[in-house]
N, C-alpha and C. Protein backbone atom coordinates (compact mmCIF):
# COMPACT_ATOMS: atom_id res chain seq x y z
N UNK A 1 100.42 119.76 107.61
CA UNK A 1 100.28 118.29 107.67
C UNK A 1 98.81 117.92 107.42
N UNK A 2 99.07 117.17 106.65
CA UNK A 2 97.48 116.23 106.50
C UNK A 2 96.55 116.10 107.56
N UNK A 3 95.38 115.87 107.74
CA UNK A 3 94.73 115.39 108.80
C UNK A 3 94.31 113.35 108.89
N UNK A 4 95.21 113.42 107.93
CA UNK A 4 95.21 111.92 107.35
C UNK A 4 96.71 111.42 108.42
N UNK A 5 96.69 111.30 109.30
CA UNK A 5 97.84 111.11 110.10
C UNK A 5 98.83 109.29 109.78
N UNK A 6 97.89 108.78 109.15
CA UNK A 6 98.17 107.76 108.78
C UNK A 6 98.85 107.44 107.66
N UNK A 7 98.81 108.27 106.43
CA UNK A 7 99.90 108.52 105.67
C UNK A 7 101.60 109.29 105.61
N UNK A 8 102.11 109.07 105.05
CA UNK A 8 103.33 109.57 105.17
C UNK A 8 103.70 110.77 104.14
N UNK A 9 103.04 111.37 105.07
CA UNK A 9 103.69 113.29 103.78
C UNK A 9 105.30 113.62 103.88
N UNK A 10 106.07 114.05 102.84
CA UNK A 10 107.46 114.16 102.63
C UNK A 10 107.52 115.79 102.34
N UNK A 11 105.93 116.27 102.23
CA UNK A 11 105.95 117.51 101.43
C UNK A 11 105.55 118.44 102.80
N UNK A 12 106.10 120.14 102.71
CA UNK A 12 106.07 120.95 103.73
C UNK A 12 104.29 121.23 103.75
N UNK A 13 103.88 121.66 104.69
CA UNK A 13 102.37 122.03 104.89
C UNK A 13 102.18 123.62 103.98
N UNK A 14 101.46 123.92 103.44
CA UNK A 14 101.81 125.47 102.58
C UNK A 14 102.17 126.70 103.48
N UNK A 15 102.66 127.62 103.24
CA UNK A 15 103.45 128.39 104.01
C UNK A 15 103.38 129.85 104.04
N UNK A 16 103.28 129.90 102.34
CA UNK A 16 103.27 131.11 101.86
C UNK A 16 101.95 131.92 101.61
N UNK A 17 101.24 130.91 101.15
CA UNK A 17 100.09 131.81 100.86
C UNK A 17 98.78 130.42 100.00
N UNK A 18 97.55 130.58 101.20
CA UNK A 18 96.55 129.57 100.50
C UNK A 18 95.43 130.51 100.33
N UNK A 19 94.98 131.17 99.53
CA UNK A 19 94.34 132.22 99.66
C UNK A 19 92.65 131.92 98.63
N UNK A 20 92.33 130.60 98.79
CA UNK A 20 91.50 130.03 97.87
C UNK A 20 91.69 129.66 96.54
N UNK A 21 92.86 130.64 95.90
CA UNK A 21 92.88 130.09 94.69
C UNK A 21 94.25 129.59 93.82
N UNK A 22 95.19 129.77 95.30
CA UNK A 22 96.51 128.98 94.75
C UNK A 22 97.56 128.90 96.36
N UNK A 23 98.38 127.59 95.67
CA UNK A 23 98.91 127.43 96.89
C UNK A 23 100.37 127.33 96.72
N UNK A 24 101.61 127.99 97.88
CA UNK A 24 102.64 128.58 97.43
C UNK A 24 103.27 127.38 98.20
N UNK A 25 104.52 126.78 98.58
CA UNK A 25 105.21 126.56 99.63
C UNK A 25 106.77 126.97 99.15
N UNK A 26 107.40 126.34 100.05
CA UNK A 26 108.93 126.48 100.37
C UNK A 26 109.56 125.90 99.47
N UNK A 27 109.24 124.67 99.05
CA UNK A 27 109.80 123.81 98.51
C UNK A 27 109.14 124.01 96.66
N UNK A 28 109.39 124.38 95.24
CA UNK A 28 108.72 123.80 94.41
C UNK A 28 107.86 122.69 94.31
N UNK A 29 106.91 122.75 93.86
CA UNK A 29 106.48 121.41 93.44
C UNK A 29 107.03 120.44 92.45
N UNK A 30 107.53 120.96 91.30
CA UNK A 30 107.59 120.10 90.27
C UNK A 30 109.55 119.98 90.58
N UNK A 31 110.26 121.02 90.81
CA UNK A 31 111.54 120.41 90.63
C UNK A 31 112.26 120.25 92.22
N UNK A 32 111.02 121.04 93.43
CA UNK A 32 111.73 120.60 94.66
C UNK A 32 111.59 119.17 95.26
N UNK A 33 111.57 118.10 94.65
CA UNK A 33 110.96 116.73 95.01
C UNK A 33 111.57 115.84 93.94
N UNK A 34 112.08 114.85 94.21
CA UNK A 34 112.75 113.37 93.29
C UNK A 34 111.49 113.31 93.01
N UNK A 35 111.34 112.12 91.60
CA UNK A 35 110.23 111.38 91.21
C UNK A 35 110.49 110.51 92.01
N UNK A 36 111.38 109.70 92.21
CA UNK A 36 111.73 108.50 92.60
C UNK A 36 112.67 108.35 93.86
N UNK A 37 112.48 107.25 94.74
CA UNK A 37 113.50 107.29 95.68
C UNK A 37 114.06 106.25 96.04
N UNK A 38 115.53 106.57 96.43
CA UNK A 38 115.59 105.17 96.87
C UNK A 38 115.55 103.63 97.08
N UNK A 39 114.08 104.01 97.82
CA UNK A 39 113.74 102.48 97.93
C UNK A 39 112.58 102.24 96.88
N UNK A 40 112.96 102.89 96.29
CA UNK A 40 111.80 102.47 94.36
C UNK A 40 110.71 102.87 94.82
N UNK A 41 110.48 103.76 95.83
CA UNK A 41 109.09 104.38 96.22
C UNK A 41 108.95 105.73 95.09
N UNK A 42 107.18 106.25 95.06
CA UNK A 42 107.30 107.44 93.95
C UNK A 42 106.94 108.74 95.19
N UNK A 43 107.29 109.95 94.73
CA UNK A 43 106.84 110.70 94.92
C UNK A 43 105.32 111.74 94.41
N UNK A 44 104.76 111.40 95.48
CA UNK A 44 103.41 112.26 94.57
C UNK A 44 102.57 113.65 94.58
N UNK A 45 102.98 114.98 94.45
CA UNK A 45 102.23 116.00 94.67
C UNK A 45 100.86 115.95 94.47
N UNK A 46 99.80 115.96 95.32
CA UNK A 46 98.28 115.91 95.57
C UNK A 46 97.93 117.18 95.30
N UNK A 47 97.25 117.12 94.17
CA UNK A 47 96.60 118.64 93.80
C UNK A 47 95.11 118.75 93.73
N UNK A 48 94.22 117.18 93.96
CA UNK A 48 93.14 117.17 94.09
C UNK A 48 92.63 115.96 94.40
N UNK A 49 92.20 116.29 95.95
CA UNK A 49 91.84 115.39 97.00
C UNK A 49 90.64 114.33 96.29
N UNK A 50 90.23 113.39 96.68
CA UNK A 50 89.35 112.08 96.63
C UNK A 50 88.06 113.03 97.03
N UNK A 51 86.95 113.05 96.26
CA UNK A 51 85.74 112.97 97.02
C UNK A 51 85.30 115.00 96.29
N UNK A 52 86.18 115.12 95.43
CA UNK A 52 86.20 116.66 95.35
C UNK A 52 85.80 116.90 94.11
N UNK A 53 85.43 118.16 93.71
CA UNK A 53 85.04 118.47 92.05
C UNK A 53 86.34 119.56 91.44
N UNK A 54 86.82 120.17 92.54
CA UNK A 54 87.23 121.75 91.68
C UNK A 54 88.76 121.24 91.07
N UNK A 55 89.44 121.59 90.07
CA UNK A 55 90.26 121.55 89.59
C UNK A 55 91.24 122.29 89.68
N UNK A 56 92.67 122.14 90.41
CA UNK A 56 94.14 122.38 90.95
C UNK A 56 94.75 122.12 89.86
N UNK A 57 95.67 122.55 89.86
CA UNK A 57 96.73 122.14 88.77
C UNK A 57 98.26 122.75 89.21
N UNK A 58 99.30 122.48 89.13
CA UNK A 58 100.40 123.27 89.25
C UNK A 58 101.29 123.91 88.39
N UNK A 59 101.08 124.92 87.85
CA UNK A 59 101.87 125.75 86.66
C UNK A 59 103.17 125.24 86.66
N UNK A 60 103.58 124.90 85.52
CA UNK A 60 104.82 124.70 85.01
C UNK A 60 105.50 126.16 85.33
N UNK A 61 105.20 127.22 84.77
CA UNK A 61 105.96 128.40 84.86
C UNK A 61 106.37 128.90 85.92
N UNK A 62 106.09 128.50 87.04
CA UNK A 62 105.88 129.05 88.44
C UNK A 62 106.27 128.01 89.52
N UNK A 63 104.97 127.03 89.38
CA UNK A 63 105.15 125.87 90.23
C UNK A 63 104.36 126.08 91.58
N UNK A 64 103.65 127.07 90.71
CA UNK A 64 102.54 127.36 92.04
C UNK A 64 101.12 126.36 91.56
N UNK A 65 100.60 125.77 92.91
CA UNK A 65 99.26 125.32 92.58
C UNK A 65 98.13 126.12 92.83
N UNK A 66 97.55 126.30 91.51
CA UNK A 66 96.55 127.22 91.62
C UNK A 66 94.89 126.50 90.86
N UNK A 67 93.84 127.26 91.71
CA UNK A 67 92.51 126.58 91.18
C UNK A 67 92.72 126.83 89.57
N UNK A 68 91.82 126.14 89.01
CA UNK A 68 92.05 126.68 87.06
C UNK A 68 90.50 127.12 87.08
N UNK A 69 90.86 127.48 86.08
CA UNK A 69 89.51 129.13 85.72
C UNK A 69 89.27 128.46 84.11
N UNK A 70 87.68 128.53 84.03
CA UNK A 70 87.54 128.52 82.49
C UNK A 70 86.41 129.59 82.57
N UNK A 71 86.62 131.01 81.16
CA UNK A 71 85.59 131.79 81.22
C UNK A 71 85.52 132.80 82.43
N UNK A 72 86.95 132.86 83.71
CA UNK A 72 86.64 133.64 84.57
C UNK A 72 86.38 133.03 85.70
N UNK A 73 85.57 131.70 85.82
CA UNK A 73 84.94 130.79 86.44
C UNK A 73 85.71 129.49 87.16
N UNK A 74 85.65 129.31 88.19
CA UNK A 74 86.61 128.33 88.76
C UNK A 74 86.17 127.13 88.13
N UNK A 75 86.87 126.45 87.30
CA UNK A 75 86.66 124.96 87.06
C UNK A 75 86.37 124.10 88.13
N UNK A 76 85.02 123.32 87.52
CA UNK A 76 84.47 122.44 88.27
C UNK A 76 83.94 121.11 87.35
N UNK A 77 83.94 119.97 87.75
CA UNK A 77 84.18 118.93 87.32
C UNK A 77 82.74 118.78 86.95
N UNK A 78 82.17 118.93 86.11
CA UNK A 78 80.78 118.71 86.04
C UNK A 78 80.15 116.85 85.52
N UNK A 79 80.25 116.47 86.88
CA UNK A 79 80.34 114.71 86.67
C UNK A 79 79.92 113.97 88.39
N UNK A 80 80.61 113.12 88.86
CA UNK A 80 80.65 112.65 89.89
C UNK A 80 82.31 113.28 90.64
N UNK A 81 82.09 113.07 92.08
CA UNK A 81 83.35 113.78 92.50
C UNK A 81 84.27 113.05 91.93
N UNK A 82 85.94 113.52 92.24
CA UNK A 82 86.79 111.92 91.70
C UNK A 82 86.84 111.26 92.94
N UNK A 83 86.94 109.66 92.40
CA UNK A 83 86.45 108.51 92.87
C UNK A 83 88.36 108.36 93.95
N UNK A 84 89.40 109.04 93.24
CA UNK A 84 90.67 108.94 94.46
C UNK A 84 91.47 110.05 94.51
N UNK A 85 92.15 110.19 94.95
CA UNK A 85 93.45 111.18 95.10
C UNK A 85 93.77 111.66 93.95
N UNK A 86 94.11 112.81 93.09
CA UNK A 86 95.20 112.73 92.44
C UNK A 86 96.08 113.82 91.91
N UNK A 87 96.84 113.52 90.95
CA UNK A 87 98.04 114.48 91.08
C UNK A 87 99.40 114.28 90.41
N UNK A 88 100.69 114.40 90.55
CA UNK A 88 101.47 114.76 89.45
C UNK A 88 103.05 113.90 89.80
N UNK A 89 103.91 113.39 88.85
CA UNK A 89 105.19 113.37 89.28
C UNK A 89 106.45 114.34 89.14
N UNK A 90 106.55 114.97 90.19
CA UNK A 90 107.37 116.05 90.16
C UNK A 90 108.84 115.69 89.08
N UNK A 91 109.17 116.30 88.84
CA UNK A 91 110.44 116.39 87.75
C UNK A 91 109.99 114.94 86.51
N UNK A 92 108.96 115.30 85.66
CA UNK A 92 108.55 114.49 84.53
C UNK A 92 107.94 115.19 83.74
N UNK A 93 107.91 114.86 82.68
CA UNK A 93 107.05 115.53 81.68
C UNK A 93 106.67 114.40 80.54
N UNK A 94 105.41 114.21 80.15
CA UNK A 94 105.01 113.83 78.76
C UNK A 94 104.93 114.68 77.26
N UNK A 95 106.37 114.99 76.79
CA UNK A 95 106.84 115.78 75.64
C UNK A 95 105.42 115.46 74.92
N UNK A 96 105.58 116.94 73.84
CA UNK A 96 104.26 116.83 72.81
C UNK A 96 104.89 115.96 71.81
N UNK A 97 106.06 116.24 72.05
CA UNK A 97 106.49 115.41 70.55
C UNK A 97 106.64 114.19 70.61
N UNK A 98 106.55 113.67 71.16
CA UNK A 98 105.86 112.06 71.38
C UNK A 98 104.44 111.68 71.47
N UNK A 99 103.81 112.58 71.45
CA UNK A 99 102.31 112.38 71.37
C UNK A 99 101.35 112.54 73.27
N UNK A 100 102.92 113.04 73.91
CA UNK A 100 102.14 114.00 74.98
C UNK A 100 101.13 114.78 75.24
N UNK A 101 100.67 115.39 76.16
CA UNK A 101 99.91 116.80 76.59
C UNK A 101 101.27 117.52 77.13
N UNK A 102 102.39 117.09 77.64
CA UNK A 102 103.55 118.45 77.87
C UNK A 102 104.01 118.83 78.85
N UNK A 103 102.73 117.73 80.04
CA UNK A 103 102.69 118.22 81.10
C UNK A 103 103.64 117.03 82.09
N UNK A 104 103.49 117.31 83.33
CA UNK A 104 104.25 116.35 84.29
C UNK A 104 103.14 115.27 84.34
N UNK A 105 103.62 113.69 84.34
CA UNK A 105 102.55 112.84 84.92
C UNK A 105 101.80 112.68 85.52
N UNK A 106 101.00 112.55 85.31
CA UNK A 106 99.62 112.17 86.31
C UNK A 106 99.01 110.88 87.07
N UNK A 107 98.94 111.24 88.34
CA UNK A 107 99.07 109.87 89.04
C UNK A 107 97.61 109.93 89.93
N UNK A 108 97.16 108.78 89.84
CA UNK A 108 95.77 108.36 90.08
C UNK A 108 96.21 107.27 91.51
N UNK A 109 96.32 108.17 93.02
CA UNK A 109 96.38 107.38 94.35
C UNK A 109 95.64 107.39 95.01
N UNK A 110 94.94 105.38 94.90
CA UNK A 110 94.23 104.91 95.94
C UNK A 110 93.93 105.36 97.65
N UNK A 111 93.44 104.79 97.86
CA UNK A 111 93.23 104.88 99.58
C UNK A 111 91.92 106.33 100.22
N UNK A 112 92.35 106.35 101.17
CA UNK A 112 91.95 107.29 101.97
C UNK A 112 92.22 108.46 101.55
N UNK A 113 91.09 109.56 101.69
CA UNK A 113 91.46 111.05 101.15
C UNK A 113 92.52 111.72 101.54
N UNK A 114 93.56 112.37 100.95
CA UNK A 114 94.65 113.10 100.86
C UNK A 114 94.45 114.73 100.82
N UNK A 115 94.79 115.32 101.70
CA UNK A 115 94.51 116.80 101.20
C UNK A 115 95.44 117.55 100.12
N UNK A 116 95.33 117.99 99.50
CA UNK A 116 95.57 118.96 98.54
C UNK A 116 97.10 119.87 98.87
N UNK A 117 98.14 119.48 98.02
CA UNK A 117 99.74 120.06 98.85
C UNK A 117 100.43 119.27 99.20
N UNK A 118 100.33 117.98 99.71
CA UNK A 118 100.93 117.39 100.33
C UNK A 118 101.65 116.82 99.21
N UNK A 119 102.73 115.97 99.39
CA UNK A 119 103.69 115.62 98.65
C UNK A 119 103.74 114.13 99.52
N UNK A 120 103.75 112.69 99.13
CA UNK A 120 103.30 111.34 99.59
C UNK A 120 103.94 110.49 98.87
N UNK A 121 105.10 109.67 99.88
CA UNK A 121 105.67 108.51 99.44
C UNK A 121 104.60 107.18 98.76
N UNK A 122 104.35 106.92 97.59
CA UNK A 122 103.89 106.19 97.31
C UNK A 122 104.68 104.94 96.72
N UNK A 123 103.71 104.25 96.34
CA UNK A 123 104.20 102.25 95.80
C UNK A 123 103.07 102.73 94.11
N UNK A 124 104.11 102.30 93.29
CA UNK A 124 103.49 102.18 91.65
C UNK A 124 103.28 100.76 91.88
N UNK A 125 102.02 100.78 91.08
CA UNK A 125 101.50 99.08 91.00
C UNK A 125 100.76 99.03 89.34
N UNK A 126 100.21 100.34 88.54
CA UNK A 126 100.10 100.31 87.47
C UNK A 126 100.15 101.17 86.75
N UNK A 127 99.09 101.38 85.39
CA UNK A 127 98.68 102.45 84.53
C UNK A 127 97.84 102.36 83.77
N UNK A 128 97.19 103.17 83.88
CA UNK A 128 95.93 103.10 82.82
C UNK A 128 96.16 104.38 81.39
N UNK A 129 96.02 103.33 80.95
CA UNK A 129 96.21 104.39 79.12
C UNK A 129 95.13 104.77 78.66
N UNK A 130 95.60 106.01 78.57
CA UNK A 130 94.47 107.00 78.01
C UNK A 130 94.79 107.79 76.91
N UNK A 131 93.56 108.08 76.21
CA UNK A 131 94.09 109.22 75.11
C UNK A 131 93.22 110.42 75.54
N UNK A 132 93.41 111.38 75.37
CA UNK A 132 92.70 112.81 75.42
C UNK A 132 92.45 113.42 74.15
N UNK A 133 91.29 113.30 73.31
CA UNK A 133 91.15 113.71 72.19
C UNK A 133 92.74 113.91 70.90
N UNK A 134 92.99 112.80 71.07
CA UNK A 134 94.33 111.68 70.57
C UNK A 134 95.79 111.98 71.37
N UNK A 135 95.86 112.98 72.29
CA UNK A 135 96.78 113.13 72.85
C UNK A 135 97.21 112.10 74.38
N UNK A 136 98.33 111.36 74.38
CA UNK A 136 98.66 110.59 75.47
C UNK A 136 98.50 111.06 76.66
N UNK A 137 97.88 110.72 77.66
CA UNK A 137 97.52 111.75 79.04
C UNK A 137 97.15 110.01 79.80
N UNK A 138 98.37 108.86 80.31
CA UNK A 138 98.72 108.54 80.93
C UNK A 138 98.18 108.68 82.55
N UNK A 139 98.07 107.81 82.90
CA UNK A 139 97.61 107.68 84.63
C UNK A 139 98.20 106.97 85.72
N UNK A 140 99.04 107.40 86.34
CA UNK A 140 100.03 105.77 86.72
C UNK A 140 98.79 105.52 88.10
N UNK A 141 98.70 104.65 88.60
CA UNK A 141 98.10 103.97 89.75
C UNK A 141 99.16 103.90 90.47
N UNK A 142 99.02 104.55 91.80
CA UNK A 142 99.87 103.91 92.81
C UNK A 142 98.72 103.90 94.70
N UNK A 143 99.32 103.50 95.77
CA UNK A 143 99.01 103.58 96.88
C UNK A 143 100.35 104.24 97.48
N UNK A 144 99.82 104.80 98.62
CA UNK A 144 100.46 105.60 99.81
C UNK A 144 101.13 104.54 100.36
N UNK A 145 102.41 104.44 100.94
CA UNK A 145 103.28 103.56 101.58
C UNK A 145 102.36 103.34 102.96
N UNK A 146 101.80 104.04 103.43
CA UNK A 146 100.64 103.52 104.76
C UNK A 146 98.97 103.93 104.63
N UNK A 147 98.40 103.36 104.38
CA UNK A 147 96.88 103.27 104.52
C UNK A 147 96.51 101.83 103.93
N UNK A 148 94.59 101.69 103.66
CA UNK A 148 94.51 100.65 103.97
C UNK A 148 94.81 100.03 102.65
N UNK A 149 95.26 100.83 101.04
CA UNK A 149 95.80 99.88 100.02
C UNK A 149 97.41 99.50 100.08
N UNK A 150 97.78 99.83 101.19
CA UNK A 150 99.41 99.42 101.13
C UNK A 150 99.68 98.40 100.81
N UNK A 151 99.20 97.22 101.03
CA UNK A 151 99.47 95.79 101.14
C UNK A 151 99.09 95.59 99.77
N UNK A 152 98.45 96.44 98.88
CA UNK A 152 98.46 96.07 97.61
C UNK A 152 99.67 96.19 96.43
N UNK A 153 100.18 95.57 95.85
CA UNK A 153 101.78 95.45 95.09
C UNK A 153 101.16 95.55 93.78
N UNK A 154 100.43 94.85 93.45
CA UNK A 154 100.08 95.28 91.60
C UNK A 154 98.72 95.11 91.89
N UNK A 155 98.35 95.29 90.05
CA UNK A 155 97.10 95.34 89.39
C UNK A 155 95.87 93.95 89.89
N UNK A 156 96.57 93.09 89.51
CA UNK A 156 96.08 91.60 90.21
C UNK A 156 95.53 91.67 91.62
N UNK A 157 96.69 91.97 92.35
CA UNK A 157 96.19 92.32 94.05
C UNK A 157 94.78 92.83 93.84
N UNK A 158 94.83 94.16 93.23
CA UNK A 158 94.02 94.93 93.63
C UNK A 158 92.70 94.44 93.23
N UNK A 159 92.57 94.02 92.23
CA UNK A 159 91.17 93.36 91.85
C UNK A 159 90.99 92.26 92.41
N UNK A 160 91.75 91.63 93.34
CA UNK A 160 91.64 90.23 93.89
C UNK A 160 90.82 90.69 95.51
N UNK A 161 91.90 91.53 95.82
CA UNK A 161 91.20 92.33 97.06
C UNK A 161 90.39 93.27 97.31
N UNK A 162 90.10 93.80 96.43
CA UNK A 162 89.16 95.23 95.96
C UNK A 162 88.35 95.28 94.66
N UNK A 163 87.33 94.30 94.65
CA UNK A 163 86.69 93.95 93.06
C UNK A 163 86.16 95.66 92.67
N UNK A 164 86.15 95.56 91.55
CA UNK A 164 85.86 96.45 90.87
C UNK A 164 86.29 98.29 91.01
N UNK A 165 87.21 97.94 91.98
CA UNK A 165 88.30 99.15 91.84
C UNK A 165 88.36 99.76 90.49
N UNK A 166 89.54 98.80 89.88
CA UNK A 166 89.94 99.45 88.32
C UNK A 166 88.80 99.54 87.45
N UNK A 167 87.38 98.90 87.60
CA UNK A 167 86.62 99.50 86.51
C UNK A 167 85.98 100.67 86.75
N UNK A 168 85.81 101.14 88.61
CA UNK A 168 85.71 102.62 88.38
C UNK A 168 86.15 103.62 88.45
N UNK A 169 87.69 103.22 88.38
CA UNK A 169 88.41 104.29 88.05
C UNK A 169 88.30 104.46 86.10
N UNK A 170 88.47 103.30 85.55
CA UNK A 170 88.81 103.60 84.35
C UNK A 170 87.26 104.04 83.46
N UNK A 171 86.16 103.46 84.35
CA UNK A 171 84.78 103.98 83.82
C UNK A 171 84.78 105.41 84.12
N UNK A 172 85.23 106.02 85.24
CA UNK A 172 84.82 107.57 85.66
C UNK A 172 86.00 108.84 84.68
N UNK A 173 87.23 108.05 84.46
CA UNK A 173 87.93 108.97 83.26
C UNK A 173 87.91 109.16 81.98
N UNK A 174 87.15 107.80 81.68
CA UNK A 174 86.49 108.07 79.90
C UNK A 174 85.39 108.90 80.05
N UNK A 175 85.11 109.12 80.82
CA UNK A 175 83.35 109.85 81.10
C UNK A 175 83.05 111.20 81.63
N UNK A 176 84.36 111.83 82.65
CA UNK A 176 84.31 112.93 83.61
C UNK A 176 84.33 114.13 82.42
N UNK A 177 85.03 113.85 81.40
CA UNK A 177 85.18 115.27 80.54
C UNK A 177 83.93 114.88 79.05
N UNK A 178 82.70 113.92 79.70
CA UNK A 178 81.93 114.40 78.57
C UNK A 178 82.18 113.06 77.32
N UNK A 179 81.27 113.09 76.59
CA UNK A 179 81.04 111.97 75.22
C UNK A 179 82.29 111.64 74.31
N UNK A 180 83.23 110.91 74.26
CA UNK A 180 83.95 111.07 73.18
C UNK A 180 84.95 111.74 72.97
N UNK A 181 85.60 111.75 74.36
CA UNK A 181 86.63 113.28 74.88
C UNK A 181 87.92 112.28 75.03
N UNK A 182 88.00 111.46 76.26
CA UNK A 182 88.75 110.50 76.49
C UNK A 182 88.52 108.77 75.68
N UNK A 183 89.61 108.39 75.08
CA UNK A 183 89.67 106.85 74.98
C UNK A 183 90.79 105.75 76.00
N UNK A 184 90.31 105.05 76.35
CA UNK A 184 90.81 103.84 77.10
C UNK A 184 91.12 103.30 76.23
N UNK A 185 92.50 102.70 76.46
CA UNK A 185 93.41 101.66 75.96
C UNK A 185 93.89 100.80 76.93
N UNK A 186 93.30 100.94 77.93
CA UNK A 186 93.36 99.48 78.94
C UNK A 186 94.64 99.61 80.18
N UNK A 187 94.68 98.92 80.92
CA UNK A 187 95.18 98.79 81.92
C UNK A 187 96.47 98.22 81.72
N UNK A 188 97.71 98.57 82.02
CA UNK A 188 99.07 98.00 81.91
C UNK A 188 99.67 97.50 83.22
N UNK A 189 100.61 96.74 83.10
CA UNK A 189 100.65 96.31 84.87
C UNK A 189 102.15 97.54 85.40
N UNK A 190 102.62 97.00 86.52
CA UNK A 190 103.51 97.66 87.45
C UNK A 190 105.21 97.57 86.22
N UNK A 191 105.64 97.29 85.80
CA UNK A 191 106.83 97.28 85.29
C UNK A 191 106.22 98.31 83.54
N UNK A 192 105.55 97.59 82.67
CA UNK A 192 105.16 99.12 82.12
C UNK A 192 104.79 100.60 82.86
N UNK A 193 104.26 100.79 83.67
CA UNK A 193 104.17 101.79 84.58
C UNK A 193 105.49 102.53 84.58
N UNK A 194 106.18 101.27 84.98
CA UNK A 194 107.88 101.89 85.82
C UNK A 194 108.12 102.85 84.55
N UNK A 195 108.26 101.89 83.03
CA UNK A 195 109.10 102.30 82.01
C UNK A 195 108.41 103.51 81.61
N UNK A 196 107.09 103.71 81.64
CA UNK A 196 106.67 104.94 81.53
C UNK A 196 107.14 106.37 81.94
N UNK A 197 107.06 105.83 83.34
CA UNK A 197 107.72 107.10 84.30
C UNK A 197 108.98 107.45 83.92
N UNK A 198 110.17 106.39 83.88
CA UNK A 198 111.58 106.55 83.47
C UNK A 198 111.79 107.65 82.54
N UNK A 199 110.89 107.19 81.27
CA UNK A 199 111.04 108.03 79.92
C UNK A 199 110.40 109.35 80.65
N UNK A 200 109.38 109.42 81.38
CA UNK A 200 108.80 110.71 81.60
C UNK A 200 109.93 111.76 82.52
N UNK A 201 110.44 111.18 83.20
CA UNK A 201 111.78 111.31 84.34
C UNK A 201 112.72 111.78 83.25
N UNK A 202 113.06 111.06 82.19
CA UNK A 202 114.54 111.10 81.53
C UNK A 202 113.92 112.24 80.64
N UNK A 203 112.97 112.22 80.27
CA UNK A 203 112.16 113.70 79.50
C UNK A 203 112.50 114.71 79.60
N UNK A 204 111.88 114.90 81.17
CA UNK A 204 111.92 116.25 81.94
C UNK A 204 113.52 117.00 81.97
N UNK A 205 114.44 115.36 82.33
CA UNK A 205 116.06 115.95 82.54
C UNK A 205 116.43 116.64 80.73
N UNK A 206 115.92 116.23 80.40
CA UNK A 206 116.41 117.11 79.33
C UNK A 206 116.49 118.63 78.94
């Protein structure tokens, strides 16, 4: 369990094995968890906490989260820490053949720091479009169903109540990987978001 007692984790605490450079549990990450639930809440696997540099990721092949290595070397974010939470929607994928990276979605959650594993009922409120050296690599925005952005419902809220939120999130991801790496295509609200995910959801079932 989190030490964030104030959020709502859905995901088991790791179990099997955290041994610095990957983390096992009970449950899969990517296919033991809905994207979606219910009550139109998302599900979000946290693979790299707010406030951190090193880079998690969760293997498709496996579904283990493990640190990533470039050169031998644990990847490290050579930039500012990231500015929130973030992490993946279990059972999605952004196909290459649509102009994907291949991978499961990537979700960019507000609030209070999240540790790393946990799996967190969240609220979608947007998305920020991105390209990755022309490849689609997508960001949905959401908040944790309890902390202090809950009360935020969309894009509007958030800049109404939190000025300049979205410009540093969307200033720190054109910039974290370096000159000319990432392009911004701007901010979309909460119902593009949704349709995003759907296709990414209806992707994966394939």
């Amino acid at each position: 369990m989190s030490t964030l007692s104030c959020n709502k984790h859905i995901g088991p605490p790791p179990s099997s094995s955290l041994q610095g450079v990957e983390i096992k549990t009970d449950k899969k990450f990517i296919s033991g968890y809905n994207p979606i639930n219910a009550d139109s809440s998302i599900n979000v696997v946290i693979e790299i906490p707010a406030g951190t540099h090193a880079k998690w990721e969760v293997e498709k092949h496996d579904e283990t989260m493990r640190l990533q290595y470039i050169d031998q070397k644990p990847r490290m974010i050579d930039y500012l820490a990231y500015p929130a939470n973030y992490g993946m929607i279990p059972q999605s994928i952004l196909p290459i053949e649509n102009g994907g990276d291949g991978d499961p979605l990537d979700v960019i959650v507000l609030g209070r720091r999240i540790e790393r594993a946990q799996v967190v009922k969240c609220k979608l409120i947007g998305i920020l479009r991105l390209l990755d050296n022309g490849e689609q690599d997508d960001k949905l925005i959401a908040v944790p169903l309890v902390d202090n952005f809950s009360n935020i419902s969309d894009l509007k809220e958030l800049q109404e109540r939190y000025p300049g939120v979205t410009t540093i999130i969307e200033t720190w991801f054109i910039n974290y990987k370096g000159p000319n790496e990432m392009v911004s295509m701007g901010y979309s609200d909460k119902p593009a978001a949704m349709k995003v995910l759907r296709n990414a959801v209806a992707n994966y079932t394939k």
